[in-house]
C-alpha atoms as a PDB file:
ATOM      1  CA  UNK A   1      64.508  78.366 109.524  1.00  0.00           C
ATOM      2  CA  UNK A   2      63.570  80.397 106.522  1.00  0.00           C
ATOM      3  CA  UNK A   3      66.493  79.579 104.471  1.00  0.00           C
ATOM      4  CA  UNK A   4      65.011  79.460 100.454  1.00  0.00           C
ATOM      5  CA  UNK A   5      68.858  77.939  99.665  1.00  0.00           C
ATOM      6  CA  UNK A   6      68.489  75.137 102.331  1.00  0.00           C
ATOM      7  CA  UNK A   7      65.009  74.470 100.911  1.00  0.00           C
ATOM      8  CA  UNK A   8      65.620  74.324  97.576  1.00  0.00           C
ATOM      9  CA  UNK A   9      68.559  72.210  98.376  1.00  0.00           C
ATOM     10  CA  UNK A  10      66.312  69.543 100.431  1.00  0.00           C
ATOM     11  CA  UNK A  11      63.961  69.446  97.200  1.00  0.00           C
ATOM     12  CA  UNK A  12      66.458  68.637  94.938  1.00  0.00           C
ATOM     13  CA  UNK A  13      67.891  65.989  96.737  1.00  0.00           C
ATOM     14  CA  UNK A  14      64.674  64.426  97.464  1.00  0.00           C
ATOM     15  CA  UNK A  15      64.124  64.549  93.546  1.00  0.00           C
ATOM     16  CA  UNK A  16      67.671  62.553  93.139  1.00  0.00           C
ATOM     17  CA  UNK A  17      67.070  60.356  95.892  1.00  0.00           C
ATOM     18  CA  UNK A  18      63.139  60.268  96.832  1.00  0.00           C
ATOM     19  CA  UNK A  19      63.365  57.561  99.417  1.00  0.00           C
ATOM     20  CA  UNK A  20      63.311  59.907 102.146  1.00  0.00           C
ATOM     21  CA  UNK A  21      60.678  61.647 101.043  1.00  0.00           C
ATOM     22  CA  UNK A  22      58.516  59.004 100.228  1.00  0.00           C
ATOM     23  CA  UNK A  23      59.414  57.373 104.741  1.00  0.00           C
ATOM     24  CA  UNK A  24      58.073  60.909 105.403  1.00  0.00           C
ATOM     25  CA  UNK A  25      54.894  60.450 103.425  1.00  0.00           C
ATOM     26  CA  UNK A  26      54.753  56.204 104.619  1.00  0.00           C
ATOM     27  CA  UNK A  27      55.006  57.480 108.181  1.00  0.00           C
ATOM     28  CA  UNK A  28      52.433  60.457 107.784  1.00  0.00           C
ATOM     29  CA  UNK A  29      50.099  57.332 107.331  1.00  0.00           C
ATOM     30  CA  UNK A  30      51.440  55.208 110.526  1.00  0.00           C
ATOM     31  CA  UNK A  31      50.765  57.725 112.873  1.00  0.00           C
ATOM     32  CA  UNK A  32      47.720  58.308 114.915  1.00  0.00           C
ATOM     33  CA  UNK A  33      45.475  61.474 114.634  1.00  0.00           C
ATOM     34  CA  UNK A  34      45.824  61.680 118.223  1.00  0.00           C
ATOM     35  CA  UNK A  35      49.758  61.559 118.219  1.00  0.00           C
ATOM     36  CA  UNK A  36      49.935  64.313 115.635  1.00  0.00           C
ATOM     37  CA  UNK A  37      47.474  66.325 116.885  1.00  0.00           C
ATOM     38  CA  UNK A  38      49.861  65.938 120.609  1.00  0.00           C
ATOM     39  CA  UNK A  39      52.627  66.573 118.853  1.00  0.00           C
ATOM     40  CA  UNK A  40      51.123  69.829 117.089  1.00  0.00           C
ATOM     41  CA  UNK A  41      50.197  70.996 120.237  1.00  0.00           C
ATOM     42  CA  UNK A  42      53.556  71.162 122.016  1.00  0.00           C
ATOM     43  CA  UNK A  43      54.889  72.996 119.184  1.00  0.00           C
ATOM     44  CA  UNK A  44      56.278  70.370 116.864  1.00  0.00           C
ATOM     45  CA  UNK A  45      54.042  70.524 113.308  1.00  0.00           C
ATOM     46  CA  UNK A  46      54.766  67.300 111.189  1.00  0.00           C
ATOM     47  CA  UNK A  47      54.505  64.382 114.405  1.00  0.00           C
ATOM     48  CA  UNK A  48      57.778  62.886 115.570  1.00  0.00           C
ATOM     49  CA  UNK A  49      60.662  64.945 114.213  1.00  0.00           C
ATOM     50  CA  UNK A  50      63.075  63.155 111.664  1.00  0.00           C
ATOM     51  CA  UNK A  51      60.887  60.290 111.870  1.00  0.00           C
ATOM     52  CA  UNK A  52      57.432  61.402 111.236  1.00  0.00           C
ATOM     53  CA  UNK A  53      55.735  62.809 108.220  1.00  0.00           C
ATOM     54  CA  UNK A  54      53.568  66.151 108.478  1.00  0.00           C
ATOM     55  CA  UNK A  55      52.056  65.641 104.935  1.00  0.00           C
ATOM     56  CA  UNK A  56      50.812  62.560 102.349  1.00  0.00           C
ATOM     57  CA  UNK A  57      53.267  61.844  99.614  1.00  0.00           C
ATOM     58  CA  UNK A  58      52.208  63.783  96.202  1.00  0.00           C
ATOM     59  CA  UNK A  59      51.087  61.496  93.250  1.00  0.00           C
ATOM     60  CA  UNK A  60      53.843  63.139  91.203  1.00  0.00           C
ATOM     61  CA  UNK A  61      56.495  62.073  94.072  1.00  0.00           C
ATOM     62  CA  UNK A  62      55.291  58.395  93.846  1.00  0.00           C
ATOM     63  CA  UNK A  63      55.397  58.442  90.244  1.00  0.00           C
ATOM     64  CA  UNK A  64      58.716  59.663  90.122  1.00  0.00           C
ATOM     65  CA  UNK A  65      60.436  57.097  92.545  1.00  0.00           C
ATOM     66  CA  UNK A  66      58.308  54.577  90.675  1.00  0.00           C
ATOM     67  CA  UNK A  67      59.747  55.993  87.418  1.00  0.00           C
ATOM     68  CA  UNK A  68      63.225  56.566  89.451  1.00  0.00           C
ATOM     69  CA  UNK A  69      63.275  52.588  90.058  1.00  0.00           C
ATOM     70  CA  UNK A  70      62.230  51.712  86.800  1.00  0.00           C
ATOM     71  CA  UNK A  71      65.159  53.667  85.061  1.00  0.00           C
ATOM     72  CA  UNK A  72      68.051  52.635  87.687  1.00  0.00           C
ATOM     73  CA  UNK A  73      67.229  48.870  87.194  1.00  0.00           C
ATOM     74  CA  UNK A  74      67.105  49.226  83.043  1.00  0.00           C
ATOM     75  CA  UNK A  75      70.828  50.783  83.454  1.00  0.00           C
ATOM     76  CA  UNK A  76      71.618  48.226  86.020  1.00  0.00           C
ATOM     77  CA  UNK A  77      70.303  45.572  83.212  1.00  0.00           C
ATOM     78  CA  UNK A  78      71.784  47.048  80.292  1.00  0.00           C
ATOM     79  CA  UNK A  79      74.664  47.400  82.352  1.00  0.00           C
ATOM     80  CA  UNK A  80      75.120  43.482  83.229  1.00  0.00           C
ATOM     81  CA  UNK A  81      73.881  42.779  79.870  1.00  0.00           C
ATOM     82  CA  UNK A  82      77.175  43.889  78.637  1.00  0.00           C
ATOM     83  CA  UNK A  83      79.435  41.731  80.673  1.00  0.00           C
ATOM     84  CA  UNK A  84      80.723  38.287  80.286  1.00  0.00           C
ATOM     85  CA  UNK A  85      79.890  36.428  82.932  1.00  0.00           C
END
């Protein structure tokens, strides 16, 4: 659409919550060069809409989410680590 507010809004929630981002870049890989290639030629860059990926996951995206997991389950065990059970 050209919207820079809409775009900078879908970055920063992919940096709060990168599990979309990473599908995108998981299903970049499960499609076929011949699907995305079909699917660039009708007019649709990036393969199957909502549920296809037009480009490979960044290294800095998988280390975040790897670093994103890491942190949520060291407050989820400090967290529980505090209760009485």
């Amino acid at each position: 659409v050209g919207n820079d507010l809409m775009r900078n809004i879908g970055i920063a929630v992919s940096l709060l919550v990168p599990s979309d981002a990473l599908w995108r870049g998981a299903a970049y890989y499960l499609q076929s060069p011949a699907f995305m290639a079909a699917s660039s030629a009708v007019g649709e860059p990036g393969g199957a809409g909502p549920f296809g990926g037009s480009a490979p996951p960044s290294a800095a995206l998988v280390g975040w989410s790897i670093a994103y997991v890491v942190l949520l389950l060291a407050m989820a065990a400090r967290r529980f680590g505090r209760r009485d059970l």
